[in-house]
N, C-alpha and C. Protein backbone atom coordinates (compact mmCIF):
# COMPACT_ATOMS: atom_id res chain seq x y z
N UNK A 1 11.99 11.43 22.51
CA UNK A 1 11.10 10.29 22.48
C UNK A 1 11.71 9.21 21.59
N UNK A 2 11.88 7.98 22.33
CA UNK A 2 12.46 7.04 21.24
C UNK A 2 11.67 6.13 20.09
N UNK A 3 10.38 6.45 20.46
CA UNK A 3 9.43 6.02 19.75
C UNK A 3 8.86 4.18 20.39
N UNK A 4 7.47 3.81 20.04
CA UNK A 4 7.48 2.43 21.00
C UNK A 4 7.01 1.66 19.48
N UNK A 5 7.76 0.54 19.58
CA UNK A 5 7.57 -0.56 18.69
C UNK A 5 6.66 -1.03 19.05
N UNK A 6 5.93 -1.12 19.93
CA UNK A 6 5.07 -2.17 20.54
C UNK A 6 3.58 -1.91 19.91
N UNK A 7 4.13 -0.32 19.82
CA UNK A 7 2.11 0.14 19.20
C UNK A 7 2.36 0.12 17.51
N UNK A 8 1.51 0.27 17.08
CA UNK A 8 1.06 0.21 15.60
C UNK A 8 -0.33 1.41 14.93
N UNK A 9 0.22 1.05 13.79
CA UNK A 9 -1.10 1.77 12.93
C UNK A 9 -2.19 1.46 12.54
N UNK A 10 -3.72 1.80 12.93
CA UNK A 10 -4.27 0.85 12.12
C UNK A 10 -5.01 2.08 10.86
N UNK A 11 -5.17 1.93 9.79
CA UNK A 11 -6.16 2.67 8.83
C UNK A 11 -7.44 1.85 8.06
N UNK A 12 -8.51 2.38 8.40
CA UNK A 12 -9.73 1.89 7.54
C UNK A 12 -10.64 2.70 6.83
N UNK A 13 -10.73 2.37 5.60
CA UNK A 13 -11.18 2.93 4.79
C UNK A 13 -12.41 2.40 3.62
N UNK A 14 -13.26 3.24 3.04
CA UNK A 14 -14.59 2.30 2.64
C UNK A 14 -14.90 3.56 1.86
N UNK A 15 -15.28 2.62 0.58
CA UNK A 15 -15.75 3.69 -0.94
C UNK A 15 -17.17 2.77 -0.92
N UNK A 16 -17.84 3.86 -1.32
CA UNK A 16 -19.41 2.93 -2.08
C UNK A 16 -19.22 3.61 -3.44
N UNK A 17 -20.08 2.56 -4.27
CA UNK A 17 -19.85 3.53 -5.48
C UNK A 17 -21.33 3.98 -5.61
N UNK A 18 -21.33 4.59 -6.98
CA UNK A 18 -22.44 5.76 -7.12
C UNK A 18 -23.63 5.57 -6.90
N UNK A 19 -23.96 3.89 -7.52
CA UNK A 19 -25.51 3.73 -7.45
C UNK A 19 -25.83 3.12 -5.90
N UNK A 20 -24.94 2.49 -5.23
CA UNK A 20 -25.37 2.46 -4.11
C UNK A 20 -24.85 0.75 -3.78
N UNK A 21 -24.95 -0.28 -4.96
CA UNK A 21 -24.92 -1.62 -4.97
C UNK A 21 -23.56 -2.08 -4.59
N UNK A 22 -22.53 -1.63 -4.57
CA UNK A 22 -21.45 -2.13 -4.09
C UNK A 22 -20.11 -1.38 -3.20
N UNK A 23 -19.51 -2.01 -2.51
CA UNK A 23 -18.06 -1.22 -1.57
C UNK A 23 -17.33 -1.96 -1.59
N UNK A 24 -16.52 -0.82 -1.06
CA UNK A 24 -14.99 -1.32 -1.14
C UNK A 24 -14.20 -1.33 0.00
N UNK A 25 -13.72 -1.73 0.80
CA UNK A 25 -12.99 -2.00 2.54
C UNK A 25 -11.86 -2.34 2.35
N UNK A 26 -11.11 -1.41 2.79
CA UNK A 26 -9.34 -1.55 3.00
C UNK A 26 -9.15 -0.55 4.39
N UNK A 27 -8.19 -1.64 4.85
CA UNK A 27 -7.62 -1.88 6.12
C UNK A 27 -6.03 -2.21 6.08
N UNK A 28 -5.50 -1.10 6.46
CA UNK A 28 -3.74 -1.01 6.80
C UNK A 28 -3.27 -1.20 8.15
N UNK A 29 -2.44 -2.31 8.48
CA UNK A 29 -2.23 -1.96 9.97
C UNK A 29 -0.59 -2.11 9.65
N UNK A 30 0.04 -0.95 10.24
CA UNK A 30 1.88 -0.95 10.32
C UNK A 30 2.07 -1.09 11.77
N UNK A 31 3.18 -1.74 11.69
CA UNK A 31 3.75 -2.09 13.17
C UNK A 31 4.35 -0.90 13.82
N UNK A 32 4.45 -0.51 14.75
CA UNK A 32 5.26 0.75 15.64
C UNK A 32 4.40 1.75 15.74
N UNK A 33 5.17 2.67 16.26
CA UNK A 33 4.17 4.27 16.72
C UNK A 33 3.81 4.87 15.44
N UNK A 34 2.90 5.94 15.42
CA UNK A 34 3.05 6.37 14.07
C UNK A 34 3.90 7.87 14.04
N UNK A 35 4.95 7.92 14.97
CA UNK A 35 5.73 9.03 14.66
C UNK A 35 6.90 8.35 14.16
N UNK A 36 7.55 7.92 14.82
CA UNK A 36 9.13 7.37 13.97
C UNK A 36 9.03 5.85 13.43
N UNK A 37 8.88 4.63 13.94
CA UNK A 37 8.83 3.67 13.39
C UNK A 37 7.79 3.47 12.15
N UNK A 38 6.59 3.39 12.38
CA UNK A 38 5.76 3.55 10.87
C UNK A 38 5.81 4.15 10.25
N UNK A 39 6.47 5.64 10.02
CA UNK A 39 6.97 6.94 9.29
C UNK A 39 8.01 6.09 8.54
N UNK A 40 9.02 5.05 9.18
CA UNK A 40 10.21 5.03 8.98
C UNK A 40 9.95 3.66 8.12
N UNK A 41 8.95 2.66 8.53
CA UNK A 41 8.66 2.03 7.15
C UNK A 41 7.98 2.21 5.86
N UNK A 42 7.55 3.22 6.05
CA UNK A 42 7.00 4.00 5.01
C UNK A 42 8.08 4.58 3.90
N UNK A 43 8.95 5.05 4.51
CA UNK A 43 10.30 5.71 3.55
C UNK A 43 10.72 4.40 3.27
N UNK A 44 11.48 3.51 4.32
CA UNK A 44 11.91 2.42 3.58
C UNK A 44 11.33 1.75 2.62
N UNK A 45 9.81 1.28 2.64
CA UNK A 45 9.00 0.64 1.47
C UNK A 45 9.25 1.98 0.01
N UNK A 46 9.19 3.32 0.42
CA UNK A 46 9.11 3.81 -0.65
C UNK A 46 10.67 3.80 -1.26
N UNK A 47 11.40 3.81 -0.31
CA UNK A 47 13.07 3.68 -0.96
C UNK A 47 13.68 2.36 -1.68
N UNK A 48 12.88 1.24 -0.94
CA UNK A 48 13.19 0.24 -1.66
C UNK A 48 12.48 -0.08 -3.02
N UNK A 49 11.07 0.04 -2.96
CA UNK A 49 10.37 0.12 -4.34
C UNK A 49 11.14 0.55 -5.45
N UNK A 50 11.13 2.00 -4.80
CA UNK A 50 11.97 2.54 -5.99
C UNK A 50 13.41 2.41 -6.46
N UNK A 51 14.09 1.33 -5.49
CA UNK A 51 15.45 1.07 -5.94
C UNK A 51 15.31 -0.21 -6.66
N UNK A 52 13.95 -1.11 -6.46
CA UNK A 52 14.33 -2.40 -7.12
C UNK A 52 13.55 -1.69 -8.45
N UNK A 53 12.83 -0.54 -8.78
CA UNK A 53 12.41 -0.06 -10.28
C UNK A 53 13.03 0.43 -10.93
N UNK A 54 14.49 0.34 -10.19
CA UNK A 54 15.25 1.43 -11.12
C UNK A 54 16.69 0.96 -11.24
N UNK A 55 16.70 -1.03 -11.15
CA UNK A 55 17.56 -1.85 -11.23
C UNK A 55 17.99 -2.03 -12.58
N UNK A 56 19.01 -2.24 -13.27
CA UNK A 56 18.84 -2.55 -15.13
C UNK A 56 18.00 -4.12 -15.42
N UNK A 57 17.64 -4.81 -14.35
CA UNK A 57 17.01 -5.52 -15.13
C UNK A 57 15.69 -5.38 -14.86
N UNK A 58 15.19 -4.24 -14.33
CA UNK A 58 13.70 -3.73 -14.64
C UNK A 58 13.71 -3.40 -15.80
N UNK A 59 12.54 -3.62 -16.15
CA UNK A 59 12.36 -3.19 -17.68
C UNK A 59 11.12 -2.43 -17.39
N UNK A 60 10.23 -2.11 -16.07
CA UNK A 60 9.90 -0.90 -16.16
C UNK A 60 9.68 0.28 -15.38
N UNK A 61 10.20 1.51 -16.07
CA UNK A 61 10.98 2.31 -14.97
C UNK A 61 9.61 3.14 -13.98
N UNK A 62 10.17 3.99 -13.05
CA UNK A 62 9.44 4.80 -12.81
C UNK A 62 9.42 5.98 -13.20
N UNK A 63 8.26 7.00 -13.09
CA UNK A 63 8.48 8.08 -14.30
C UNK A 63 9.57 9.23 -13.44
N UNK A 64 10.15 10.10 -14.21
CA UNK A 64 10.99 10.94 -13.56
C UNK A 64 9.82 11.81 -13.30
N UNK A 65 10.80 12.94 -11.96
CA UNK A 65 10.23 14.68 -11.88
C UNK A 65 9.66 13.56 -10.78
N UNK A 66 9.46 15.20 -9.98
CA UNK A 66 8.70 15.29 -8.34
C UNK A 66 7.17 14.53 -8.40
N UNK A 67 7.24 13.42 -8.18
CA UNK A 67 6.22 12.74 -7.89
C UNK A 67 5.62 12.22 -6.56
N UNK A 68 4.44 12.12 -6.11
CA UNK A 68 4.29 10.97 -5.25
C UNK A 68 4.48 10.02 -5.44
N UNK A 69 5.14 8.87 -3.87
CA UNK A 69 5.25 7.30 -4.24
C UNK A 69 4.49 6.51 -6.31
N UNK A 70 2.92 6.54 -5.43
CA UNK A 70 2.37 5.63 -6.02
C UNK A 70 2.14 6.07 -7.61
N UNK A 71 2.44 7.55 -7.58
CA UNK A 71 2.21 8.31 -9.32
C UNK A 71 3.48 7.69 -10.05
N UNK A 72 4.45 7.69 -9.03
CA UNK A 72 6.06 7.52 -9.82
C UNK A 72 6.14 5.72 -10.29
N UNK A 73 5.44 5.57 -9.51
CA UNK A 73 5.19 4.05 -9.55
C UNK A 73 4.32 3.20 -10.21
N UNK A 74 3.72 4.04 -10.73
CA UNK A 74 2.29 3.14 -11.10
C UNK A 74 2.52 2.36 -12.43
N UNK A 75 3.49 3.24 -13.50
CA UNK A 75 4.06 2.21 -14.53
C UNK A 75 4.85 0.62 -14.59
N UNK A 76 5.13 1.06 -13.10
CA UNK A 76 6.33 -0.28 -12.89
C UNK A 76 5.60 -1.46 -12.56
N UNK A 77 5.95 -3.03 -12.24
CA UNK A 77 5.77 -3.97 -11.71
C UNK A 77 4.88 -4.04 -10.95
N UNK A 78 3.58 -4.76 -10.81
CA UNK A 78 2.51 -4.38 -10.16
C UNK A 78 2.61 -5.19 -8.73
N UNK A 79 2.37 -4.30 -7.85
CA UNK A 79 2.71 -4.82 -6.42
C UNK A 79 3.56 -4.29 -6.24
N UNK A 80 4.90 -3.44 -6.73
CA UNK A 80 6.44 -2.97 -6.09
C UNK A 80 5.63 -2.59 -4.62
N UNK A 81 5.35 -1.53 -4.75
CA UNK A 81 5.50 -0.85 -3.07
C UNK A 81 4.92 -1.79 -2.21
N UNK A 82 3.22 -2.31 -2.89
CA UNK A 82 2.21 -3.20 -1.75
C UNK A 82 3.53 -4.47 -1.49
N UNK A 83 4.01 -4.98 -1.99
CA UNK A 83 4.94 -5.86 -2.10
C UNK A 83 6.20 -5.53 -0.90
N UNK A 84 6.36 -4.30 -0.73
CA UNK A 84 7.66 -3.80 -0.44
C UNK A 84 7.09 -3.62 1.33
N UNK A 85 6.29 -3.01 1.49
CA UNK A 85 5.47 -2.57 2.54
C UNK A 85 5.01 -3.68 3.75
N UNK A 86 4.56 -4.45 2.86
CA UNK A 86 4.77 -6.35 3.27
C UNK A 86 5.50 -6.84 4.06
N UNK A 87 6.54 -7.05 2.97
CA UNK A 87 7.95 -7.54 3.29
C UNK A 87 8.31 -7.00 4.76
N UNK A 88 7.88 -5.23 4.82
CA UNK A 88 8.66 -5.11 6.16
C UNK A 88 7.01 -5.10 7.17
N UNK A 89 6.81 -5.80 6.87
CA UNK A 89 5.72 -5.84 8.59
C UNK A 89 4.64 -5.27 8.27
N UNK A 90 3.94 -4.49 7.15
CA UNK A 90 2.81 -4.14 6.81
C UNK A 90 1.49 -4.84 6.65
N UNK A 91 0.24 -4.84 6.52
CA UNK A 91 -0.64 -5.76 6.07
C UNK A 91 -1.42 -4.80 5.57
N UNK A 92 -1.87 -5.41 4.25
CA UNK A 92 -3.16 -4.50 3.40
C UNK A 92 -3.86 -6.20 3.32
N UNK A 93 -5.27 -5.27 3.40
CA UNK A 93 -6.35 -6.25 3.19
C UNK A 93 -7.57 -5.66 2.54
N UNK A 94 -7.97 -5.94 1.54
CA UNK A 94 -8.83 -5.20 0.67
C UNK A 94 -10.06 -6.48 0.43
N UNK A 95 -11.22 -6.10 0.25
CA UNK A 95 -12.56 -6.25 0.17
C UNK A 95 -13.77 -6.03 -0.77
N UNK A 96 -14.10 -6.30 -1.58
CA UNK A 96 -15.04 -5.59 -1.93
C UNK A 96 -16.69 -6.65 -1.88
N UNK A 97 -17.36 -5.82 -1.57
CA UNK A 97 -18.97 -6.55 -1.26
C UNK A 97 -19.77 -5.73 -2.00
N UNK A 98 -20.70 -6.58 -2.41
CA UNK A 98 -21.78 -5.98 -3.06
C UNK A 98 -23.86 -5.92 -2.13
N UNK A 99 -24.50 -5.69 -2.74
CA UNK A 99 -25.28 -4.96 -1.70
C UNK A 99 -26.35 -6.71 -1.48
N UNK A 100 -25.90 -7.40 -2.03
CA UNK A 100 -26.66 -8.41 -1.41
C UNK A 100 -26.00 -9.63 -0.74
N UNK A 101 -24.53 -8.92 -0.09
CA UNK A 101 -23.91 -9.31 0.79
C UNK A 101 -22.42 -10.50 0.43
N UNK A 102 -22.61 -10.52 -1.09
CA UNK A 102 -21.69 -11.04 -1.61
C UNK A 102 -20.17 -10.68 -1.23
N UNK A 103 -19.08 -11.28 -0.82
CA UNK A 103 -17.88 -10.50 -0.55
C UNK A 103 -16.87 -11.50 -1.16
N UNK A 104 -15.64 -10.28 -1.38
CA UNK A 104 -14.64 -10.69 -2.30
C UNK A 104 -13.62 -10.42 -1.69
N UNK A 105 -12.22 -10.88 -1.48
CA UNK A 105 -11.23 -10.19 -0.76
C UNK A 105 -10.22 -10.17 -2.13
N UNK A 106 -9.89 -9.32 -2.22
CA UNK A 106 -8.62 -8.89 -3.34
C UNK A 106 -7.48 -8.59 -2.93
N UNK A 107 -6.74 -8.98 -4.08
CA UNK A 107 -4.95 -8.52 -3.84
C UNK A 107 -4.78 -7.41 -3.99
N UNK A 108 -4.14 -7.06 -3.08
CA UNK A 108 -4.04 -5.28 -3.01
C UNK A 108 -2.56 -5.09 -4.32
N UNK A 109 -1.92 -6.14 -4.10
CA UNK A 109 -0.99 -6.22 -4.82
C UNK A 109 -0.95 -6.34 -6.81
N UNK A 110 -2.45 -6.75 -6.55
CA UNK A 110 -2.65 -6.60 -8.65
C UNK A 110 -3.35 -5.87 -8.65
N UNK A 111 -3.76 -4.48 -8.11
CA UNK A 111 -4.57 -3.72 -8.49
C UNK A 111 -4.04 -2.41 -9.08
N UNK A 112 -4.64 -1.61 -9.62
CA UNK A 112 -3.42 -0.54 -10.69
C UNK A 112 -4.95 0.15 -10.73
């Protein structure tokens, strides 16, 4: 299978919090199939992240030892990966509303 560029990923996702008054809406869509092409920007965003965190003129690293992406990452530059993920054809779109319909769209990219 050579995989089809043409299709894409989409992911949606939604937190309420405890008391009930507010959520949260994030929505990922990657370009290509989700066996080889979106798999394959996924490694690249995580390979590049972690090569521009671990440049000498980062000043901050990622932590060593077997980590996930975003654990190894979370010290560094805020946005590396959302940033990286971007760059190659990704879209994050994040949301948050509250219960009397107020809505906010946030940078997925300053959030930590």
């Amino acid at each position: 299978y050579p995989g089809n560029i043409e299709g894409r990923v989409e992911m949606n996702a939604e937190g309420k919090s405890a008391d009930g008054t507010a959520m949260a809406l994030a929505r990922l869509v990657v370009p290509g199939d989700p066996g080889i092409y979106a798999t394959g920007l996924f490694a690249a965003g995580v390979a590049l992240a972690l090569f521009e965190a671990t440049l000498e003129s980062s000043s901050l690293r990622p932590l060593a030892g077997f980590l996930p992406p975003v654990a190894a990452l979370h010290n560094c530059e805020d946005g590396l990966l959302v940033n990286q993920l971007e760059r190659l054809g990704a879209s994050v779109d994040l949301h948050y509303q509250t219960k009397d319909g107020n809505k906010e769209t946030l940078d997925a990219a300053k959030l930590k």
